[in-house]
Protein backbone atom coordinates (compact mmCIF):
# COMPACT_ATOMS: atom_id res chain seq x y z
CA UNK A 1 129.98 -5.25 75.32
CA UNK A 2 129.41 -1.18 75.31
CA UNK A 3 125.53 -1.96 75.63
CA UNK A 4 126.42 -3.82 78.88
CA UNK A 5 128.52 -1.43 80.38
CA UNK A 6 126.32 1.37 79.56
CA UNK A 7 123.03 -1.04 80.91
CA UNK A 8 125.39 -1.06 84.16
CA UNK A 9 126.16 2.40 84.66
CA UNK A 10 122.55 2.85 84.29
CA UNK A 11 121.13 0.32 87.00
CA UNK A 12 123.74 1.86 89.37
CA UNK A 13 121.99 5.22 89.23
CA UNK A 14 120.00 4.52 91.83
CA UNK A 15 121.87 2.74 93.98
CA UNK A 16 124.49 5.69 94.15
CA UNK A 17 121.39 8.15 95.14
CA UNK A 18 120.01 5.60 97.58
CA UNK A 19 123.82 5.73 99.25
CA UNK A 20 123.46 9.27 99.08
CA UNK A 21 120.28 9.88 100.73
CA UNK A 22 121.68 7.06 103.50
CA UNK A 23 124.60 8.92 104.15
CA UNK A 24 122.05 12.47 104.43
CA UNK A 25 119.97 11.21 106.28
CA UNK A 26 122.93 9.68 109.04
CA UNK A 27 124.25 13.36 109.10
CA UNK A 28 121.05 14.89 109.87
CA UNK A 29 119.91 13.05 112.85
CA UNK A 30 123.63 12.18 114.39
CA UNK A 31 123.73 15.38 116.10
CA UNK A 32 121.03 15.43 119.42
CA UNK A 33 118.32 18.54 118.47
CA UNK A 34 117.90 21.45 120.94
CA UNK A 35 114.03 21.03 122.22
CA UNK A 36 112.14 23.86 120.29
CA UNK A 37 111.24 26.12 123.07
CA UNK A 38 107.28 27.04 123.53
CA UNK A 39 106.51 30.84 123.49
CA UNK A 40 104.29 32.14 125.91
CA UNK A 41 103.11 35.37 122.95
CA UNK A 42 100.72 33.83 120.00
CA UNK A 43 100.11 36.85 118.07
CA UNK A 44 96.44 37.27 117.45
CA UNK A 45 95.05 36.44 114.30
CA UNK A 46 91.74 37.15 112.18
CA UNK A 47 90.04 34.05 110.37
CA UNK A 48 88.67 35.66 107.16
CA UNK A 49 85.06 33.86 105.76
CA UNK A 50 83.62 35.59 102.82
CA UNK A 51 80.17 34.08 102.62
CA UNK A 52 77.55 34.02 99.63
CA UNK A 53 74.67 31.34 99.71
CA UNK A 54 73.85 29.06 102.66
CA UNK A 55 75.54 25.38 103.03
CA UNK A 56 74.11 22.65 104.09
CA UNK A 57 76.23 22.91 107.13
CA UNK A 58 77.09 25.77 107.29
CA UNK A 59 76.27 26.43 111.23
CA UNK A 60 78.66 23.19 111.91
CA UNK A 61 81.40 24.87 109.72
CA UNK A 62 81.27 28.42 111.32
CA UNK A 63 81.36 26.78 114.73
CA UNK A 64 84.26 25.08 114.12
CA UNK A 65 85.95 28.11 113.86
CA UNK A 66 84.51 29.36 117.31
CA UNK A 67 86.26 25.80 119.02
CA UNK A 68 89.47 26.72 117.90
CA UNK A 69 92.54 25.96 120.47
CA UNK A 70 94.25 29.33 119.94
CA UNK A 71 94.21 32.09 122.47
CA UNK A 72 93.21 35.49 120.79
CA UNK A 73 91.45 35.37 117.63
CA UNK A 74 88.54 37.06 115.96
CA UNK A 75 86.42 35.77 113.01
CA UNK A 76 85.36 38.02 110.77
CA UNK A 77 82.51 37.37 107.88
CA UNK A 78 81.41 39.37 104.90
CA UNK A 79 78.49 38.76 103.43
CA UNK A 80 76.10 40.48 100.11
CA UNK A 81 73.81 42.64 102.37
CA UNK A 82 71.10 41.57 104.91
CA UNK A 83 69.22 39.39 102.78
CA UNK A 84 72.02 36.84 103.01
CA UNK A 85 70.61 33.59 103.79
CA UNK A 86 73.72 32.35 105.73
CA UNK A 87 72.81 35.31 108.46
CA UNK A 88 71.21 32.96 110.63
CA UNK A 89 73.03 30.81 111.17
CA UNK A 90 76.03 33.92 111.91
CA UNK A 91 73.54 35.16 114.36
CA UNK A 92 73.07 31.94 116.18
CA UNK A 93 76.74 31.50 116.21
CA UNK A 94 77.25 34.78 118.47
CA UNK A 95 74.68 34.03 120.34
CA UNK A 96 76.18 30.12 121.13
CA UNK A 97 79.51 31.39 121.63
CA UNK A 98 79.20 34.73 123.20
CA UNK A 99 82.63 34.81 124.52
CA UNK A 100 84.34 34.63 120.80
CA UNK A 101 84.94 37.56 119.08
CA UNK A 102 82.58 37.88 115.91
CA UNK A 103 82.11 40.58 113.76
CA UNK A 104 79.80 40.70 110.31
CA UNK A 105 80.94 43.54 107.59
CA UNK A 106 77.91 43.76 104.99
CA UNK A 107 79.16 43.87 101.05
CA UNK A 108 82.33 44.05 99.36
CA UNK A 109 82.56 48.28 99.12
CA UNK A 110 83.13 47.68 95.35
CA UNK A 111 82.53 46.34 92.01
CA UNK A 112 84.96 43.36 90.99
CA UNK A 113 84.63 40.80 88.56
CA UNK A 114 85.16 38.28 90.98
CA UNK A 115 82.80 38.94 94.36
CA UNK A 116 84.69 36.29 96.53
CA UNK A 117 88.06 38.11 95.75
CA UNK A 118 86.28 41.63 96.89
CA UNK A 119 84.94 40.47 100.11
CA UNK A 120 88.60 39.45 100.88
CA UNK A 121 89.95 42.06 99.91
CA UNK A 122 87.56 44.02 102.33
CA UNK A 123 88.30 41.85 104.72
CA UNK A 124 91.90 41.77 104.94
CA UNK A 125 91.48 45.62 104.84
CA UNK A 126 88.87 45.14 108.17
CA UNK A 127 91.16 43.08 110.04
């Protein structure tokens, strides 16, 4: 008879937290919501790419960034040095989308165990 009571009290578990989250969820959307008002300032941001090694499409990826819908931004690679095989297709990115701001910072400025993590770090600096 205890085993029954007990199987009970365990089956109504979740029906007591589906009540509950019923009961949440009426509270939350009985009240009408205040439209979220659109600002006319978007801060400007900097979309960091440390690069090392060439993609297969990598042009496609960079360019991507350059279609962005977001008024003021600047995109900012770092790469080894100038025998980075990715260059290219940087190059041919500023020169299809002129009116983006691109910039290209050349090595990481020091030694770390982890190269991606230094370019970042130079980057975040650069921004």
């Amino acid at each position: 008879m205890a085993l029954t009571w007990v199987f009970l009290g365990v089956a109504a578990i979740p029906f007591i937290y589906y009540l509950i989250a019923l009961y949440s969820s009426w509270r939350y959307f009985r009240h009408e919501r205040k439209p979220v008002v659109e600002l006319e300032y978007n801060r400007p941001v900097s979309v960091l790419k440390p690069i090392r090694g060439l993609d297969p499409d990598a042009y496609e990826n960079f360019a991507s960034f350059c279609r962005q819908d977001y008024p003021d931004y600047e995109i900012v690679f770092c790469v080894g040095g100038e025998d980075e095989p990715a260059l290219e297709a940087i190059e041919k990115l500023m020169r299809n989308f002129p009116e983006r701001q691109i910039r290209v910072l050349y090595g990481s400025g020091r030694v770390a165990t982890n190269d991606k993590c230094a370019k970042l770090a130079r980057l975040v600096s650069e921004a």
